[in-house]
N, C-alpha and C. Protein backbone atom coordinates (compact mmCIF):
# COMPACT_ATOMS: atom_id res chain seq x y z
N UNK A 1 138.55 178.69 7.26
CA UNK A 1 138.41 179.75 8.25
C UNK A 1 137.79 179.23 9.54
N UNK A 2 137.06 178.19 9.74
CA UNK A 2 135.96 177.53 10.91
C UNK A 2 137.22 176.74 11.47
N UNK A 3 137.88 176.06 10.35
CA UNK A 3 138.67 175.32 11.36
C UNK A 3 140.07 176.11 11.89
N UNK A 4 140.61 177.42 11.51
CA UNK A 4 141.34 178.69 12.09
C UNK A 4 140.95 178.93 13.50
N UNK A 5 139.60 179.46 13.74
CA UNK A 5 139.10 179.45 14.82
C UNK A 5 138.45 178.37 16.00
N UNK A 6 137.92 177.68 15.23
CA UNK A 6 138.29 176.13 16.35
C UNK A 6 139.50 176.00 16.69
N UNK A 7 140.50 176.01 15.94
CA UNK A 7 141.87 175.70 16.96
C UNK A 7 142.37 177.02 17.66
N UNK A 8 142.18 178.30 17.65
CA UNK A 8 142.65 179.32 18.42
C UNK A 8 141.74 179.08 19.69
N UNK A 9 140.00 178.67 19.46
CA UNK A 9 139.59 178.69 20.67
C UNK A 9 139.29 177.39 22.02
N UNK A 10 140.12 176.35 20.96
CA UNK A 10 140.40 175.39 21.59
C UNK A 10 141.86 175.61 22.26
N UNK A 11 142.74 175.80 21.00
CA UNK A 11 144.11 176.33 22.36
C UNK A 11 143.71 177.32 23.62
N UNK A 12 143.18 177.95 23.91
CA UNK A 12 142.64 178.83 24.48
C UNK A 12 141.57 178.32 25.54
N UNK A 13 141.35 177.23 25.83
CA UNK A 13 140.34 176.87 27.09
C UNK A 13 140.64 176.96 28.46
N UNK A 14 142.05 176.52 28.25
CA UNK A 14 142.64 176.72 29.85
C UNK A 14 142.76 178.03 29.93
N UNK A 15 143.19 178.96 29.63
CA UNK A 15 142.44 180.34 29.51
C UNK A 15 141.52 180.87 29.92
N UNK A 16 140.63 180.23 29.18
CA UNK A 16 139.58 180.32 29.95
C UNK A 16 139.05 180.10 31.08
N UNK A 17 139.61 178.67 31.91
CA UNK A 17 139.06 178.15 32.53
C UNK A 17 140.41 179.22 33.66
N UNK A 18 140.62 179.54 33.38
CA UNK A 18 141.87 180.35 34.29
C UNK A 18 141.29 181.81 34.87
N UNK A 19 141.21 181.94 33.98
CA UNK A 19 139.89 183.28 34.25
C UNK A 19 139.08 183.34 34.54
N UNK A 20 138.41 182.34 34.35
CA UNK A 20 137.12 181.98 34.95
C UNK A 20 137.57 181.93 36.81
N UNK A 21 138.48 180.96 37.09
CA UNK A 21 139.00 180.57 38.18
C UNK A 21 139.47 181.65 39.20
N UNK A 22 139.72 182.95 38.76
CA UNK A 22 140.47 184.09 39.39
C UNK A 22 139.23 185.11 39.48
N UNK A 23 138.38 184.89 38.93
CA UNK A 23 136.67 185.89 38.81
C UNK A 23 136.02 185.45 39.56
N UNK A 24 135.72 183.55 39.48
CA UNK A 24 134.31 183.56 39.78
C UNK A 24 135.11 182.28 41.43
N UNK A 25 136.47 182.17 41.65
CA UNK A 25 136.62 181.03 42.76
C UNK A 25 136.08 179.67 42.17
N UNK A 26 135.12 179.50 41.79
CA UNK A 26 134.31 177.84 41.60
C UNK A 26 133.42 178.08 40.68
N UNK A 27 133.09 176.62 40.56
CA UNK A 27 132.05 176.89 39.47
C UNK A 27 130.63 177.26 40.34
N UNK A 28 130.47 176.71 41.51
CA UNK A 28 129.16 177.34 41.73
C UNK A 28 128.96 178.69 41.17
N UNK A 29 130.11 179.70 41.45
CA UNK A 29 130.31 181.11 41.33
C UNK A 29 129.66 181.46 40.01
N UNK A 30 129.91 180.59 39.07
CA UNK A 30 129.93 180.84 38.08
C UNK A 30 128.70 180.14 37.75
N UNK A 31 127.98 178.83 37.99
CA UNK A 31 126.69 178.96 37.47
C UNK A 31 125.71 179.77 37.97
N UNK A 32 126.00 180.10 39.18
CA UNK A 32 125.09 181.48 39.92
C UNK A 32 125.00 182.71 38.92
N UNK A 33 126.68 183.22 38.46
CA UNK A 33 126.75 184.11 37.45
C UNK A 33 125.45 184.01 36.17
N UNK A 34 125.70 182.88 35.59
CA UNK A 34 125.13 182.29 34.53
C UNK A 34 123.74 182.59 34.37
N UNK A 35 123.03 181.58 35.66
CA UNK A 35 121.58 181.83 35.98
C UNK A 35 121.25 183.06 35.83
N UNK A 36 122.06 184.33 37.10
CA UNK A 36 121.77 185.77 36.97
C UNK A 36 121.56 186.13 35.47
N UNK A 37 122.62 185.78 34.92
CA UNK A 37 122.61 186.74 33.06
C UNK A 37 121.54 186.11 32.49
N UNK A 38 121.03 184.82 32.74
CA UNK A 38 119.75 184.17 31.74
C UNK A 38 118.54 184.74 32.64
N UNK A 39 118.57 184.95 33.72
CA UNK A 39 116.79 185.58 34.56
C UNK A 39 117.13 187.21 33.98
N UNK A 40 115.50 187.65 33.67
CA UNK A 40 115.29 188.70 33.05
C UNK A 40 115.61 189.82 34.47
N UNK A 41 116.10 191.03 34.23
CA UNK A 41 116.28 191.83 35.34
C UNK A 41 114.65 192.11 35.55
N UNK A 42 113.52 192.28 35.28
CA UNK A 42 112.30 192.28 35.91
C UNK A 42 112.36 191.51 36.58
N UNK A 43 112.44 189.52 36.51
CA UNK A 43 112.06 188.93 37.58
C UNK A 43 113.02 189.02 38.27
N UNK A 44 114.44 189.68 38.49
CA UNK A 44 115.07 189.81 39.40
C UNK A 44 114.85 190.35 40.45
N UNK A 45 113.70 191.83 39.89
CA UNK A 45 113.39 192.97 40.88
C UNK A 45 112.14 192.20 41.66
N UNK A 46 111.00 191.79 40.94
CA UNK A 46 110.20 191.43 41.39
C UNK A 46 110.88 190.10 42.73
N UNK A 47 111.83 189.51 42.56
CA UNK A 47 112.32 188.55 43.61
C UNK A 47 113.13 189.10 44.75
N UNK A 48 113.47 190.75 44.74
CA UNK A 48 113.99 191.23 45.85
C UNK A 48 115.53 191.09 45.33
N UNK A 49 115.83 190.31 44.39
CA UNK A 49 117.86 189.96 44.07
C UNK A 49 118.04 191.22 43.32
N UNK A 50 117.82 191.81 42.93
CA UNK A 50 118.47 192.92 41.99
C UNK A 50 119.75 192.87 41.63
N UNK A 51 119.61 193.60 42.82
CA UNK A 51 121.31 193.82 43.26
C UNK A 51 122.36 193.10 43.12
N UNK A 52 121.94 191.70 44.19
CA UNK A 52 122.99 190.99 44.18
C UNK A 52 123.02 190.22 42.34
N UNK A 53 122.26 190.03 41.60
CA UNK A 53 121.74 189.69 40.20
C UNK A 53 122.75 190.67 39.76
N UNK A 54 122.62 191.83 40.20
CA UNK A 54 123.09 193.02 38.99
C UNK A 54 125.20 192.49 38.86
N UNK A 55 125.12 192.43 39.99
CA UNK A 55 126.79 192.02 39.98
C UNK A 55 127.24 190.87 39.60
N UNK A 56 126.31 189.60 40.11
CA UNK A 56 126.85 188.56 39.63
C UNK A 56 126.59 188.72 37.93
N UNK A 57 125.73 189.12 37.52
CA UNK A 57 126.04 189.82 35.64
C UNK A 57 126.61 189.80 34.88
N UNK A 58 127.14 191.18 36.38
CA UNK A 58 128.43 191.88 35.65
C UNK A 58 129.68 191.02 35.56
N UNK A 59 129.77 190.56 36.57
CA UNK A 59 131.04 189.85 36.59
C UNK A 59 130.91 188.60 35.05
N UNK A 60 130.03 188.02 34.89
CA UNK A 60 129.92 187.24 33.85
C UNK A 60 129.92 187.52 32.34
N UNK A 61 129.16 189.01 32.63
CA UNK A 61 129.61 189.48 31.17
C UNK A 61 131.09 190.01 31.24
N UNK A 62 131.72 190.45 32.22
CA UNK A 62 133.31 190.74 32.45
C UNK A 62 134.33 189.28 31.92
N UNK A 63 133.70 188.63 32.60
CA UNK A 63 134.53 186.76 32.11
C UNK A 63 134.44 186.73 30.35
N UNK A 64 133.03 187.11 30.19
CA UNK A 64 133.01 186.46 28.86
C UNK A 64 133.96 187.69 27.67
N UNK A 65 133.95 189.21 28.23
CA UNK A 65 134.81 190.01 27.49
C UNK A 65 136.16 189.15 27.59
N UNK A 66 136.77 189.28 28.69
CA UNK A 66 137.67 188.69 28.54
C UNK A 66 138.29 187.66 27.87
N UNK A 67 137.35 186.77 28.00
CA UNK A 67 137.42 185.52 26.73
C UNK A 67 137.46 186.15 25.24
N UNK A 68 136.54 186.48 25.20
CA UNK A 68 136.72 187.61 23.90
C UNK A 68 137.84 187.84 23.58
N UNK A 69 137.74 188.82 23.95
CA UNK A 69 139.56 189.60 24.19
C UNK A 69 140.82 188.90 23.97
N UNK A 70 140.99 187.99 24.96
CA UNK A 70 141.98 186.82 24.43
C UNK A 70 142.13 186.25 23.28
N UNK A 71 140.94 185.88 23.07
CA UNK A 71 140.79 185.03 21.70
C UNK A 71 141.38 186.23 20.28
N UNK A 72 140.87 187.31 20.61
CA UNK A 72 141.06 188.39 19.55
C UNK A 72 142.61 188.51 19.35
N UNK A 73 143.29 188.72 20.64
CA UNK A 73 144.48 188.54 20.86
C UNK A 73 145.40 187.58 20.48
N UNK A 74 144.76 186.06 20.47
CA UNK A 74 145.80 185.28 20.23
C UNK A 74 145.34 185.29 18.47
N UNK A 75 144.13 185.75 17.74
CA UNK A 75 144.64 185.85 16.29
C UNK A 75 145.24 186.58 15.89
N UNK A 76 145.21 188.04 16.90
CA UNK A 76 145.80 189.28 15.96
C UNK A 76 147.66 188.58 16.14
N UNK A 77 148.22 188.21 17.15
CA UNK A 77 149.63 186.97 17.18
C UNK A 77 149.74 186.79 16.29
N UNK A 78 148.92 185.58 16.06
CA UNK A 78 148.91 184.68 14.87
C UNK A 78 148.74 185.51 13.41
N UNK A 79 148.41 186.10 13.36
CA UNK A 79 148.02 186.68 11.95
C UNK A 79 149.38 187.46 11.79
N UNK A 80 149.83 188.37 12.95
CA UNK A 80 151.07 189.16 13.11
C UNK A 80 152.19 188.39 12.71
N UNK A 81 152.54 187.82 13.43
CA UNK A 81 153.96 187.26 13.81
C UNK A 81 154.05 185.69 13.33
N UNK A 82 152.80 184.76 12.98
CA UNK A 82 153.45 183.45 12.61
C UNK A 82 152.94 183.30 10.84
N UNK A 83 151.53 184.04 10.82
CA UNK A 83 151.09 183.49 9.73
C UNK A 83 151.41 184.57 8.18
C-alpha cells in the first residue's frame, strides 16, 4: 500500500510543480506563502502583516488542497478504470 502511493505521488510532481507555478508565479511566491502558514497569526498581528499573511495562507493552503485533490483523483482513476 506505501509503495501504491509513493508512485501515484511521485507520478504526480509535475503537477504539482504546475500548480504551484500558476498560484504562486515563483518560488519566492511560494516560500513567502510557506513562511506566512508556519508564523503564528498572533505574531503576524503583532508585526502589522496580517493581512497581507492572511492571503499569502490562503493561497498555500489552496496549493496544498489542490495537491490533495489531484492525488485523490489520480487513485480514484486508478482504482476505477486500470486496477
Amino acid at each position: 500500500m506505501i509503495l501504491y502511493w509513493s508512485i501515484i505521488i511521485i507520478c504526480n510532481i509535475p503537477l504539482y510543480f504546475g500548480i504551484g507555478w500558476v498560484i504562486f508565479d515563483d518560488w519566492g511566491g511560494f516560500f513567502e506563502a510557506l513562511k506566512f502558514w508556519l508564523i503564528p497569526d498572533i505574531v503576524s498581528m503583532v508585526r502589522g502583516g496580517w493581512g497581507h499573511g492572511a492571503w499569502e495562507e490562503m493561497t498555500f493552503v489552496y496549493w496544498l488542497a489542490l495537491c490533495i485533490g489531484t492525488t485523490y483523483g489520480t487513485h480514484w482513476v486508478a482504482q476505477t478504470y486500470i486496477l
